[in-house]
N, C-alpha and C. Protein backbone atom coordinates (compact mmCIF):
# COMPACT_ATOMS: atom_id res chain seq x y z
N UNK A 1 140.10 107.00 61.51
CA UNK A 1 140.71 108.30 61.33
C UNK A 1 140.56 109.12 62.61
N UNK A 2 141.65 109.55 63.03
CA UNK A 2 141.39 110.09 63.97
C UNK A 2 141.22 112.03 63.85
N UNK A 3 139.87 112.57 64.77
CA UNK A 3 139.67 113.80 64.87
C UNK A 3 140.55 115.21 64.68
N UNK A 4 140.84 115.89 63.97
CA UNK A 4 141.95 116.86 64.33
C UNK A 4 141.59 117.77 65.13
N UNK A 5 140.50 117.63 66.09
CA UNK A 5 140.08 118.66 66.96
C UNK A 5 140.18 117.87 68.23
N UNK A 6 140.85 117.49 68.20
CA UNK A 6 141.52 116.02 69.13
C UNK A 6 141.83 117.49 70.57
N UNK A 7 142.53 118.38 70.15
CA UNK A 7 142.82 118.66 71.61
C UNK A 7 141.88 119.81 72.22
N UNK A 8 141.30 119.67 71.55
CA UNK A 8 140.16 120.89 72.21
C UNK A 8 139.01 120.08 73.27
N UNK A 9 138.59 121.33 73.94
CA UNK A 9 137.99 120.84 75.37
C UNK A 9 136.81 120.19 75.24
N UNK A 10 136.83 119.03 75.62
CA UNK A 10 135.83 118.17 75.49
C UNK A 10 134.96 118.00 76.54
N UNK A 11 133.63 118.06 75.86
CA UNK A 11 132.23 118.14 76.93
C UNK A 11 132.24 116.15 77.36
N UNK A 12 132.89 115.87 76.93
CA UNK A 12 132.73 114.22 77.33
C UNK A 12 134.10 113.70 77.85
N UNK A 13 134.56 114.56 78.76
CA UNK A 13 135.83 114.68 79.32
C UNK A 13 135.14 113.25 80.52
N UNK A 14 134.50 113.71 80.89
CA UNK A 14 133.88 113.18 82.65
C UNK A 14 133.69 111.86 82.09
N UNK A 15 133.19 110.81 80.83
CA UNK A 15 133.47 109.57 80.09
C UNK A 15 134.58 109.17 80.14
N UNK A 16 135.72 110.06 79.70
CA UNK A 16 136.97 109.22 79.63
C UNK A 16 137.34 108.66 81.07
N UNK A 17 137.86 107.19 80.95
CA UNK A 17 138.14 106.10 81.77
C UNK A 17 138.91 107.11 82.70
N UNK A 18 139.45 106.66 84.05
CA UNK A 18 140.59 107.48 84.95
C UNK A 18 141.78 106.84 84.23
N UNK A 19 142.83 107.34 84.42
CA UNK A 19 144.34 107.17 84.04
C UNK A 19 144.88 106.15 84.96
N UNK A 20 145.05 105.12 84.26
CA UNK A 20 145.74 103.76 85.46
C UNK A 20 147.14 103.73 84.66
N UNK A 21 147.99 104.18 85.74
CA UNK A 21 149.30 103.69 85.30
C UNK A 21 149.93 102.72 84.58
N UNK A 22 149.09 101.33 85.50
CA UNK A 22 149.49 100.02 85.40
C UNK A 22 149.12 99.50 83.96
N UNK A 23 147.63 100.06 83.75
CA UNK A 23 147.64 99.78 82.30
C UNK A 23 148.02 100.42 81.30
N UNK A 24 148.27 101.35 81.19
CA UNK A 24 148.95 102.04 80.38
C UNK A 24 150.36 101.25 80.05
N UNK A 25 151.15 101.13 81.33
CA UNK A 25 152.20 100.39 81.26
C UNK A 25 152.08 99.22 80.54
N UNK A 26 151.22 98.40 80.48
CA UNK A 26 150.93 96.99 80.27
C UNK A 26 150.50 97.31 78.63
N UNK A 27 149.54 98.13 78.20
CA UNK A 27 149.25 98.14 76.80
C UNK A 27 150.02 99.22 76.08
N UNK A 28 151.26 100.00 76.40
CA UNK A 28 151.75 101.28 75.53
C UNK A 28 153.45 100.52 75.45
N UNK A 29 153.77 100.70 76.73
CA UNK A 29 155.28 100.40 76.89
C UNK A 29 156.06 98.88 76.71
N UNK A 30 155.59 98.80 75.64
CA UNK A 30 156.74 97.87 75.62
C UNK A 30 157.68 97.80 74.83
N UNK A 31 158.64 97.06 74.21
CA UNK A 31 159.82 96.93 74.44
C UNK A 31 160.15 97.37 72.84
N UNK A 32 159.44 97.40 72.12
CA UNK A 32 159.31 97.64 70.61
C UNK A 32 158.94 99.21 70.28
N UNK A 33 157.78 99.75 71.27
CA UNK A 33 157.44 101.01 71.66
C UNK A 33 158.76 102.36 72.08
N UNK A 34 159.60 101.44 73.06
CA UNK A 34 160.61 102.25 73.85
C UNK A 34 161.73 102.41 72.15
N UNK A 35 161.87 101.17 71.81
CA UNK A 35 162.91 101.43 70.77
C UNK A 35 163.00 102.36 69.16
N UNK A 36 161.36 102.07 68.96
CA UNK A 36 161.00 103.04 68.02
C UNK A 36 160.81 104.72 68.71
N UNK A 37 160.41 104.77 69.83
CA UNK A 37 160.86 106.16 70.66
C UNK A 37 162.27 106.57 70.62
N UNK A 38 162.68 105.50 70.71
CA UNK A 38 164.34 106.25 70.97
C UNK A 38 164.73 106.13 69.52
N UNK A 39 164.46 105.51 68.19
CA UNK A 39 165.13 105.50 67.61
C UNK A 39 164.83 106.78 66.40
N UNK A 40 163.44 106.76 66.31
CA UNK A 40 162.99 108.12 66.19
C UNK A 40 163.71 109.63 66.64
N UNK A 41 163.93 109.61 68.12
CA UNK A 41 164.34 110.62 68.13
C UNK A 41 166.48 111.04 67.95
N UNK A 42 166.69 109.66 68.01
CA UNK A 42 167.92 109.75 68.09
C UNK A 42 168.34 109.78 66.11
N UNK A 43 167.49 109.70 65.13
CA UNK A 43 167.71 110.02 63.91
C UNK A 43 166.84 111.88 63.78
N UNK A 44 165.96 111.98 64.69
CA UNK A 44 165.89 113.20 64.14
C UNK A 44 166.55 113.98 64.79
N UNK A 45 166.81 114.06 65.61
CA UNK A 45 168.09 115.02 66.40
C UNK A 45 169.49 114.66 65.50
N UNK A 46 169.87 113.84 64.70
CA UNK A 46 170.71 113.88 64.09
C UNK A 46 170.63 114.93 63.06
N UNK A 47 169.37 114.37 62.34
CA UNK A 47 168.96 115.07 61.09
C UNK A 47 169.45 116.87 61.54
N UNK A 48 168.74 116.69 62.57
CA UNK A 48 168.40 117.91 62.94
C UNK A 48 169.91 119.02 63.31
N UNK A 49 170.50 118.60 63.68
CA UNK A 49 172.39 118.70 63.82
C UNK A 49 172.61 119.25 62.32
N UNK A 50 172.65 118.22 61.43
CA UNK A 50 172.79 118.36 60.43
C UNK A 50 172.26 119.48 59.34
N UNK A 51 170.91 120.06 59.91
CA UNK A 51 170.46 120.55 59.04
C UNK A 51 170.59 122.36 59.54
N UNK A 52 170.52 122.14 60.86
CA UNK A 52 170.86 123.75 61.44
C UNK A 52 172.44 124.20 60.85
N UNK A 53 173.55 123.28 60.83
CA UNK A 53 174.50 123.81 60.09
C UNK A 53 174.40 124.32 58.81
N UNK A 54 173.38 123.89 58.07
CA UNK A 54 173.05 124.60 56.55
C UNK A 54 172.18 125.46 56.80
N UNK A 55 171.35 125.82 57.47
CA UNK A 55 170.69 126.77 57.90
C UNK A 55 170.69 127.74 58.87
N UNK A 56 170.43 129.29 59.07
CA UNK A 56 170.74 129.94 60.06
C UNK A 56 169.63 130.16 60.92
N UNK A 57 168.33 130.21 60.33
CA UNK A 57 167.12 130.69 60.93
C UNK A 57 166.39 129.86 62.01
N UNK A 58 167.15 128.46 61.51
CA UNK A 58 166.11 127.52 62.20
C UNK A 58 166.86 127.30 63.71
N UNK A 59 165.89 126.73 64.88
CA UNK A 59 166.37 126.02 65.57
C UNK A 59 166.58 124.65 65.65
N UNK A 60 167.30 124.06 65.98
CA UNK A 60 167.29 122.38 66.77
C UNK A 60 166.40 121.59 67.46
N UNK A 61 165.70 122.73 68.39
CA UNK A 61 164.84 122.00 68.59
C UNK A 61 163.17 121.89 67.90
N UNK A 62 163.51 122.65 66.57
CA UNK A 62 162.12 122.79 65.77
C UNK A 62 162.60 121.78 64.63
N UNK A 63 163.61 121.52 64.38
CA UNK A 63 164.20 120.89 63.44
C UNK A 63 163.67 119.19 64.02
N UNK A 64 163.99 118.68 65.36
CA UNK A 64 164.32 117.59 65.71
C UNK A 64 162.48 117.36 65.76
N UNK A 65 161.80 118.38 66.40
CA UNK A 65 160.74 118.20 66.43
C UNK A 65 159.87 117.72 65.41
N UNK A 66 160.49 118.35 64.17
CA UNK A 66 159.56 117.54 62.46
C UNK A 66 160.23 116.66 62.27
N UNK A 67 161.45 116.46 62.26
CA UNK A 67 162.06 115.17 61.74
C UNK A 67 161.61 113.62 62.83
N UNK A 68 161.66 114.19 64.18
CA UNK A 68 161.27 112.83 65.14
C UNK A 68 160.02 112.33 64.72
N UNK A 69 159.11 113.48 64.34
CA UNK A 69 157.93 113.21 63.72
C UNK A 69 157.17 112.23 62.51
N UNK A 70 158.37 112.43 62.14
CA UNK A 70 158.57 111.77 60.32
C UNK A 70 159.06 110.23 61.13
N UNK A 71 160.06 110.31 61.56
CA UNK A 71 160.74 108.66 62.01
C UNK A 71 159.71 107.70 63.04
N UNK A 72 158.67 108.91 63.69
CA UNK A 72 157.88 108.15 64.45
C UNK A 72 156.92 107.54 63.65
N UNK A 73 156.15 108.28 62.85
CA UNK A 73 155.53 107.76 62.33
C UNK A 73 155.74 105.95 61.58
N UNK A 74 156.77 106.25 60.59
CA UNK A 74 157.78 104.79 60.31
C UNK A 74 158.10 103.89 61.32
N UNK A 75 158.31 104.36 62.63
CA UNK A 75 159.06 102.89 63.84
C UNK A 75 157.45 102.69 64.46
N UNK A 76 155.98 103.63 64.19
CA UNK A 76 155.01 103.40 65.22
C UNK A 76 154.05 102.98 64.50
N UNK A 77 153.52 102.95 63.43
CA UNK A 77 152.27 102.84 62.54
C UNK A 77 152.63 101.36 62.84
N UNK A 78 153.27 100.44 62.69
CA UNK A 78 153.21 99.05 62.68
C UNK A 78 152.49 98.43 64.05
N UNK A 79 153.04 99.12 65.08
CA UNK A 79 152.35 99.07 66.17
C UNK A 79 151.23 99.64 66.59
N UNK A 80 150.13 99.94 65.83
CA UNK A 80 148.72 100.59 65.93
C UNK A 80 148.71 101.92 66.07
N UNK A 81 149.86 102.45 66.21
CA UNK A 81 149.75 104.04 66.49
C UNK A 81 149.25 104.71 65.26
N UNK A 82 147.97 105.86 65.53
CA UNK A 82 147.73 106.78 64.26
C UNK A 82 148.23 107.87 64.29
N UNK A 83 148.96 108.59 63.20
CA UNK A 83 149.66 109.51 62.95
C UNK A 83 148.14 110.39 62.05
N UNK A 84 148.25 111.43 62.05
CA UNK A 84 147.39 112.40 61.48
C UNK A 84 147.69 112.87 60.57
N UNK A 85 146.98 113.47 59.29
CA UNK A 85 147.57 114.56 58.64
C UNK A 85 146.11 116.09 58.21
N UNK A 86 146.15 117.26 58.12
CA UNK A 86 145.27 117.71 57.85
C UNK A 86 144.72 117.64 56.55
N UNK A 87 143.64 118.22 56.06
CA UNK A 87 143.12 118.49 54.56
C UNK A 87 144.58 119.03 53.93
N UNK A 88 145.41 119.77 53.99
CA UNK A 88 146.06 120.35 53.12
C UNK A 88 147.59 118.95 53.41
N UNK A 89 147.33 118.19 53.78
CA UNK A 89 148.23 116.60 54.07
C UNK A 89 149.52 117.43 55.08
N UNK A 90 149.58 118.21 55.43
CA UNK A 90 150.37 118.65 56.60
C UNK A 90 150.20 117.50 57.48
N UNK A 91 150.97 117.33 58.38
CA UNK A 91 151.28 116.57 59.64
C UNK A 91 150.77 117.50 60.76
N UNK A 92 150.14 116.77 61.75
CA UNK A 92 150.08 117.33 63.10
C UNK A 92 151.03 116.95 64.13
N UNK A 93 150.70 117.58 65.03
CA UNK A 93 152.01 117.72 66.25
C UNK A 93 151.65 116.47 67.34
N UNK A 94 150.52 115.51 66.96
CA UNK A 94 150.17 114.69 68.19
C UNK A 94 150.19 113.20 67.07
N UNK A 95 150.23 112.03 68.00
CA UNK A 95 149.80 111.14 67.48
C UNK A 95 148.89 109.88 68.81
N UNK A 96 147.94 109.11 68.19
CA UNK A 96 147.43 108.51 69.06
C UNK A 96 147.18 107.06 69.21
N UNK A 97 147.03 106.26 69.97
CA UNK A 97 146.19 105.12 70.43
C UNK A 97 145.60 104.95 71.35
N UNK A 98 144.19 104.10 71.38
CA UNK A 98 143.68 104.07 72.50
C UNK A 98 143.03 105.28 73.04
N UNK A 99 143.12 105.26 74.14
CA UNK A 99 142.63 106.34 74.77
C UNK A 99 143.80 107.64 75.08
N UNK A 100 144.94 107.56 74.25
CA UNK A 100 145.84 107.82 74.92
C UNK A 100 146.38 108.76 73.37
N UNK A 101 146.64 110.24 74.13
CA UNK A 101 147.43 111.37 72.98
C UNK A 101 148.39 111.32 73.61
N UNK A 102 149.36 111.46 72.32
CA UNK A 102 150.91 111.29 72.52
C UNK A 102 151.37 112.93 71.70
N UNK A 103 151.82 113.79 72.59
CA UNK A 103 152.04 114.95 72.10
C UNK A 103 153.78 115.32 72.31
N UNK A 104 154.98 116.21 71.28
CA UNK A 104 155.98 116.13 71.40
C UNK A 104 156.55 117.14 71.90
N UNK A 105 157.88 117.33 72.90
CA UNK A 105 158.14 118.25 72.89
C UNK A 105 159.51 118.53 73.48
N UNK A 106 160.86 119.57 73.60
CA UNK A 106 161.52 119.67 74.37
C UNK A 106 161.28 119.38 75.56
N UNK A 107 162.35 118.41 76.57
CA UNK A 107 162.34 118.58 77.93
C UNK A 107 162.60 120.34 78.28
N UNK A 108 161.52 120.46 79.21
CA UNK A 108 162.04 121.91 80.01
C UNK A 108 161.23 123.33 78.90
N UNK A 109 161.04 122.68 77.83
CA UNK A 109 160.51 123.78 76.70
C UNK A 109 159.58 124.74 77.07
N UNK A 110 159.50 125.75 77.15
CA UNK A 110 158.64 126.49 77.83
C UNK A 110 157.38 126.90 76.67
N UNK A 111 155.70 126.97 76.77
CA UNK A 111 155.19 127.30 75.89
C UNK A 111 154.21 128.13 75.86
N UNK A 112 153.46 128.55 74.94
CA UNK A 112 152.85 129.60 74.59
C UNK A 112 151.43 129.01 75.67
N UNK A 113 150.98 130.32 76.33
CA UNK A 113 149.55 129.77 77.11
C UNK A 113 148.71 129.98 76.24
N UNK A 114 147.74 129.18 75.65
CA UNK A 114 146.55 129.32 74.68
C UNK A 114 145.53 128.13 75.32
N UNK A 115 144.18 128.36 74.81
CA UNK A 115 143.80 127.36 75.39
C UNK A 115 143.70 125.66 75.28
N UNK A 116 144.65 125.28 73.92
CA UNK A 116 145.23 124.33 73.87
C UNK A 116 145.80 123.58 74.81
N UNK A 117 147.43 124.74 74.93
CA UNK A 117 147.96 124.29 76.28
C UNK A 117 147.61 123.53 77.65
N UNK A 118 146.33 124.79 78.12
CA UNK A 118 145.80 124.48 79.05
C UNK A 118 144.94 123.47 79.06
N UNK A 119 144.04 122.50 78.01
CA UNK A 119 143.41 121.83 77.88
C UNK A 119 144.51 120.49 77.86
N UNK A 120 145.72 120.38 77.42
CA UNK A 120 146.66 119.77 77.74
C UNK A 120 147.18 119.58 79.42
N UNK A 121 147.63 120.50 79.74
CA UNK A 121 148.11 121.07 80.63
C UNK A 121 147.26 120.19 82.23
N UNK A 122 145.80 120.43 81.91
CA UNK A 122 144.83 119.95 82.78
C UNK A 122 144.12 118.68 82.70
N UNK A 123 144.76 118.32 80.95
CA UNK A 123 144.30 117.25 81.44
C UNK A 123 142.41 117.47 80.32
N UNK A 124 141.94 118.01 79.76
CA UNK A 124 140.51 118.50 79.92
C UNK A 124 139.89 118.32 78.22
N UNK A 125 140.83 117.29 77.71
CA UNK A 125 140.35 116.19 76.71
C UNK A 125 139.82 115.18 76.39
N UNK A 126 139.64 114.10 75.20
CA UNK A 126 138.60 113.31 75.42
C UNK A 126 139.45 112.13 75.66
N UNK A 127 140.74 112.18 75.44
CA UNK A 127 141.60 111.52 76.40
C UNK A 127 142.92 111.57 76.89
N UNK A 128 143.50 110.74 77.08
CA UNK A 128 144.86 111.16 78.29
C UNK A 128 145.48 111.27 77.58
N UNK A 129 146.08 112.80 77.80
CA UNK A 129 147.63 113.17 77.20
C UNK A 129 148.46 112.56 77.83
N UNK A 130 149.37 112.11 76.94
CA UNK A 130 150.63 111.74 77.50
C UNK A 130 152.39 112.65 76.57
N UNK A 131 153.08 113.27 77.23
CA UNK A 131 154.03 113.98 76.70
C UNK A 131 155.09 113.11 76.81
N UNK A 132 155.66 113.48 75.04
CA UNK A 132 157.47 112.29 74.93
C UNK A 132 158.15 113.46 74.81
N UNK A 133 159.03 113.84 76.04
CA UNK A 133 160.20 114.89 75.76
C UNK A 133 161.41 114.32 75.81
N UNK A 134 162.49 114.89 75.19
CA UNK A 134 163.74 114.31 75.23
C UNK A 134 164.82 115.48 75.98
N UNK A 135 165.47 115.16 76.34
CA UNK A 135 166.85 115.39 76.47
C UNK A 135 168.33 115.24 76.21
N UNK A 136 168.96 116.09 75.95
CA UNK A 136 170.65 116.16 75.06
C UNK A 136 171.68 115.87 76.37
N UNK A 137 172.33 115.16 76.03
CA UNK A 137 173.71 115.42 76.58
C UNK A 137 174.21 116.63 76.67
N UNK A 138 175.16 116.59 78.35
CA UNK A 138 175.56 117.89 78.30
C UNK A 138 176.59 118.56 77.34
N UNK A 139 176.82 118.20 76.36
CA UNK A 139 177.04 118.98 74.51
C UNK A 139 175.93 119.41 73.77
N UNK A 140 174.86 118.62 73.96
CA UNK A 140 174.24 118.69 73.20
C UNK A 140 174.77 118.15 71.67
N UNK A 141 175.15 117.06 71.69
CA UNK A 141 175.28 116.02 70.41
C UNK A 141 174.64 115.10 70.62
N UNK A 142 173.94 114.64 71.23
CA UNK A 142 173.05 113.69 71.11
C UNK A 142 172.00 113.50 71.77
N UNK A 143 170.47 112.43 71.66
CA UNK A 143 169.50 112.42 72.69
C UNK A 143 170.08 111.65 74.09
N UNK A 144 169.85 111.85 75.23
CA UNK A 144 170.83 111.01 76.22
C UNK A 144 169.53 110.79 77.23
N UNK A 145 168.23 111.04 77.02
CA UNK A 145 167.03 110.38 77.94
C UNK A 145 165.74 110.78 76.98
N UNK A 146 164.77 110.12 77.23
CA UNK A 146 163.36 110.41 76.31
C UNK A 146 162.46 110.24 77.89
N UNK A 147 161.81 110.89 78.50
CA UNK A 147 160.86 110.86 79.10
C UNK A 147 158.94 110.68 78.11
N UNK A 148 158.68 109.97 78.79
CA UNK A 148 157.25 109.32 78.92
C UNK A 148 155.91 109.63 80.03
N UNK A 149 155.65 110.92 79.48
CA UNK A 149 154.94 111.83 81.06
C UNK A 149 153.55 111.57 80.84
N UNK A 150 152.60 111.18 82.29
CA UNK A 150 151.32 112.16 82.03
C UNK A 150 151.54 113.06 84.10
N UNK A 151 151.16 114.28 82.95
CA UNK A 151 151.06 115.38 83.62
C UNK A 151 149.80 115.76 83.49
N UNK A 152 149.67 116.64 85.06
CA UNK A 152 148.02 116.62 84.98
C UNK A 152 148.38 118.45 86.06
N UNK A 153 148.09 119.29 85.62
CA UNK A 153 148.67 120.72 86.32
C UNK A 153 150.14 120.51 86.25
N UNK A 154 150.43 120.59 87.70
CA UNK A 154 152.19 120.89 87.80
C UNK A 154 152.49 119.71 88.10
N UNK A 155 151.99 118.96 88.35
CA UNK A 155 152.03 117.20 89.12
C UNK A 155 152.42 116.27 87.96
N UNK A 156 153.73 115.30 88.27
CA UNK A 156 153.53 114.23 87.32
C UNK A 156 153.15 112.93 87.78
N UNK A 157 152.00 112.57 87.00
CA UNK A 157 151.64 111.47 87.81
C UNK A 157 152.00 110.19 87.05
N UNK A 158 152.85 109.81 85.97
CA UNK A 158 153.19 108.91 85.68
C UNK A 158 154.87 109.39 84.96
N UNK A 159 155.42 108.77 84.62
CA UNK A 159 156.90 109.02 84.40
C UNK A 159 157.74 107.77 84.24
N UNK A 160 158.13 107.93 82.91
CA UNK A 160 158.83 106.46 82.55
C UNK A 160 160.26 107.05 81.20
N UNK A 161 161.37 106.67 81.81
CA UNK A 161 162.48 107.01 81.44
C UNK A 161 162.73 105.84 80.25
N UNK A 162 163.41 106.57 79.33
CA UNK A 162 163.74 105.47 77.65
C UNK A 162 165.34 106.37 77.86
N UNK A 163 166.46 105.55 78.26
CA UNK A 163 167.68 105.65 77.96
C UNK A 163 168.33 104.69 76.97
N UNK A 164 169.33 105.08 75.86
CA UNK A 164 170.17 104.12 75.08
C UNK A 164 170.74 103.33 75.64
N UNK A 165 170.89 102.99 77.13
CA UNK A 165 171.34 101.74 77.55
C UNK A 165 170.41 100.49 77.55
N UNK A 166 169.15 100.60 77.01
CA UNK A 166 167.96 100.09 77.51
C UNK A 166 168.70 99.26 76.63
N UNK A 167 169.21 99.32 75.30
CA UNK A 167 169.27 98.11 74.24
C UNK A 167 168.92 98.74 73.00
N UNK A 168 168.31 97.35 73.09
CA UNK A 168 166.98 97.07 71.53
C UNK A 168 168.63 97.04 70.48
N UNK A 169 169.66 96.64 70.67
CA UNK A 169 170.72 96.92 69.40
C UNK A 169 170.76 97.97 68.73
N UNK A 170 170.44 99.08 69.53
CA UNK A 170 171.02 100.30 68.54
C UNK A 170 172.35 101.01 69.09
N UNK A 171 172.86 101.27 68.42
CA UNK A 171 174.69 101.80 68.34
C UNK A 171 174.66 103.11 69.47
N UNK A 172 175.29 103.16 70.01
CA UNK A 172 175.18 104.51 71.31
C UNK A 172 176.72 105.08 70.95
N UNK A 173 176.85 105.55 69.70
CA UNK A 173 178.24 106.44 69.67
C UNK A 173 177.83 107.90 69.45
N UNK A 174 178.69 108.68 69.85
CA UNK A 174 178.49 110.06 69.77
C UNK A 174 178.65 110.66 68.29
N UNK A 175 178.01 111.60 67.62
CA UNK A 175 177.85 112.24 66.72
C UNK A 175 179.16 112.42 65.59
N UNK A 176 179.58 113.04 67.03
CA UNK A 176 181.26 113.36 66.46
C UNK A 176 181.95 113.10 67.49
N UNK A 177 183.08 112.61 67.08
CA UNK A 177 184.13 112.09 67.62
C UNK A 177 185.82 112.68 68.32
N UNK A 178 185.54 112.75 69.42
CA UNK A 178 186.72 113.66 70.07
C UNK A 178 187.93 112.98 70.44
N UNK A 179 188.67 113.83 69.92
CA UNK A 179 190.16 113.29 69.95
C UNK A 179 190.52 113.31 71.92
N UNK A 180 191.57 111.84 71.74
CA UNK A 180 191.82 111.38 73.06
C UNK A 180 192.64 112.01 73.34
N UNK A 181 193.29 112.43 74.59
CA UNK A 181 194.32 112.82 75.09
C UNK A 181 195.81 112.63 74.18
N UNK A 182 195.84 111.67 73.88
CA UNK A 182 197.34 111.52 73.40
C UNK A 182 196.81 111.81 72.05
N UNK A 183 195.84 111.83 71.34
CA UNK A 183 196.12 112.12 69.85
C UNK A 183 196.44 113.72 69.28
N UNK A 184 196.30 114.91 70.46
CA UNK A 184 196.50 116.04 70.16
C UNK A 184 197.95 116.58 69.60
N UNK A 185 197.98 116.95 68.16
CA UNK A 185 198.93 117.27 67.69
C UNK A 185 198.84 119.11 67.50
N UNK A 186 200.03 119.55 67.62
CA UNK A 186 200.14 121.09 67.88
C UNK A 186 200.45 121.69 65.91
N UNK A 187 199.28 121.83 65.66
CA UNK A 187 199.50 122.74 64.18
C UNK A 187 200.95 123.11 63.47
N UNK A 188 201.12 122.57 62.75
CA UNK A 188 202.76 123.15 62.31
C UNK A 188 202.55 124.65 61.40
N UNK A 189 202.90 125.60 61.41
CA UNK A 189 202.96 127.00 60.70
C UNK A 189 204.37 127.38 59.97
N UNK A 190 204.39 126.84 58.28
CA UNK A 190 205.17 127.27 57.87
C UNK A 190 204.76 128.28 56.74
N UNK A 191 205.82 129.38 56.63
CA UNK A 191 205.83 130.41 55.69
C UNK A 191 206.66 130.47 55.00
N UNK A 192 206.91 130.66 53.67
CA UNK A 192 208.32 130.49 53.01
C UNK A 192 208.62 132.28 53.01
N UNK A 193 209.66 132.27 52.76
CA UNK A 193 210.24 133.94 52.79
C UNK A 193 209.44 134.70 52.01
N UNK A 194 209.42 134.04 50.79
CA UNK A 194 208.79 135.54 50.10
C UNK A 194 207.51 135.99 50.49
N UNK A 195 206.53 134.99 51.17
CA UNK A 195 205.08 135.15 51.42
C UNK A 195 204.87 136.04 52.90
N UNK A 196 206.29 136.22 53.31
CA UNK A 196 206.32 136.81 54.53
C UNK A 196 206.30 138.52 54.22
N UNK A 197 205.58 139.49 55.00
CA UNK A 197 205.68 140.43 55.08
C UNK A 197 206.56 141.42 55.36
């Protein structure tokens, strides 16, 4: 079971191993990892489409954020990843293996400074954060990159790109579907006399 005080500042920071790229690469990323990443987020950003149209209050990117959550859990638990939940069975915002926190978030998202953040931010846990942000196409209908960060201050010192060209057989069509050049037909407007003013 893993700690829910997972991101707070740890006096046994100076224990945790240094951050080797190479292994990380070798024991996180592989090819089953990248596809449940992408496939996760490319159903909750759907969901998430879907559900801001019935709703006014919410955003998209708070929407995509619980739902990627929910799908990760399902494409990652098979692969050793632990997902959390609190006493009251809420979900948390991180999930882990290894030595390694996996925390979610908009690419570019800007956030609240608390000392969470910054214990993120620096790096100043009992082990290596690593951040999965995504990015939309320029519509914004779909996920069109998932970054794989560890950031340590303003510096990224590791960085590994998950695009839908990678594979794994999942379908890369757009949300909704835009009419081609030649299929544009010009509205016909008829009124019969009497309905006319």
């Amino acid at each position: 079971m893993v700690r829910t005080d997972i991101l707070s500042n740890s006096l046994f920071d100076e224990f945790k191993p240094p951050f080797e790229a190479s292994d990380f690469q070798d024991e996180i990323i592989s090819p089953e990892f990248q596809r449940g990443i992408f496939v996760a987020h490319q159903k909750g950003f759907g969901d998430a489409l879907q559900l801001k149209g019935k709703c006014t209050s919410i955003t998209t990117a708070g929407i995509t954020h619980d739902c990627t959550y929910y799908y990760l859990e399902s494409e990652l638990s098979p692969l050793g990843f632990e997902f959390v939940s609190d006493s009251a069975g809420n979900k948390r915002s991180f999930f882990t293996k290894g030595d390694y926190i996996f925390i979610l978030k908009k690419k570019d998202a800007p956030t609240n400074p608390t000392g969470i953040s910054r214990n993120i931010r620096e790096q100043n846990v009992s082990k290596h954060v690593i951040t999965i942000s995504y990015e939309t196409d320029p519509l914004g209908i779909e996920v069109a990159r998932i970054f794989v960060q560890y950031l340590r201050g303003n510096a990224v010192e590791y960085s590994f790109t998950i695009t839908p060209e990678d594979g794994w057989g999942i379908s890369h069509t757009p949300s909704t579907i835009l009419p081609t050049e030649g299929e544009h037909v010009k509205p016909k407007l008829k009124i019969k006399k009497n309905d006319a003013i």
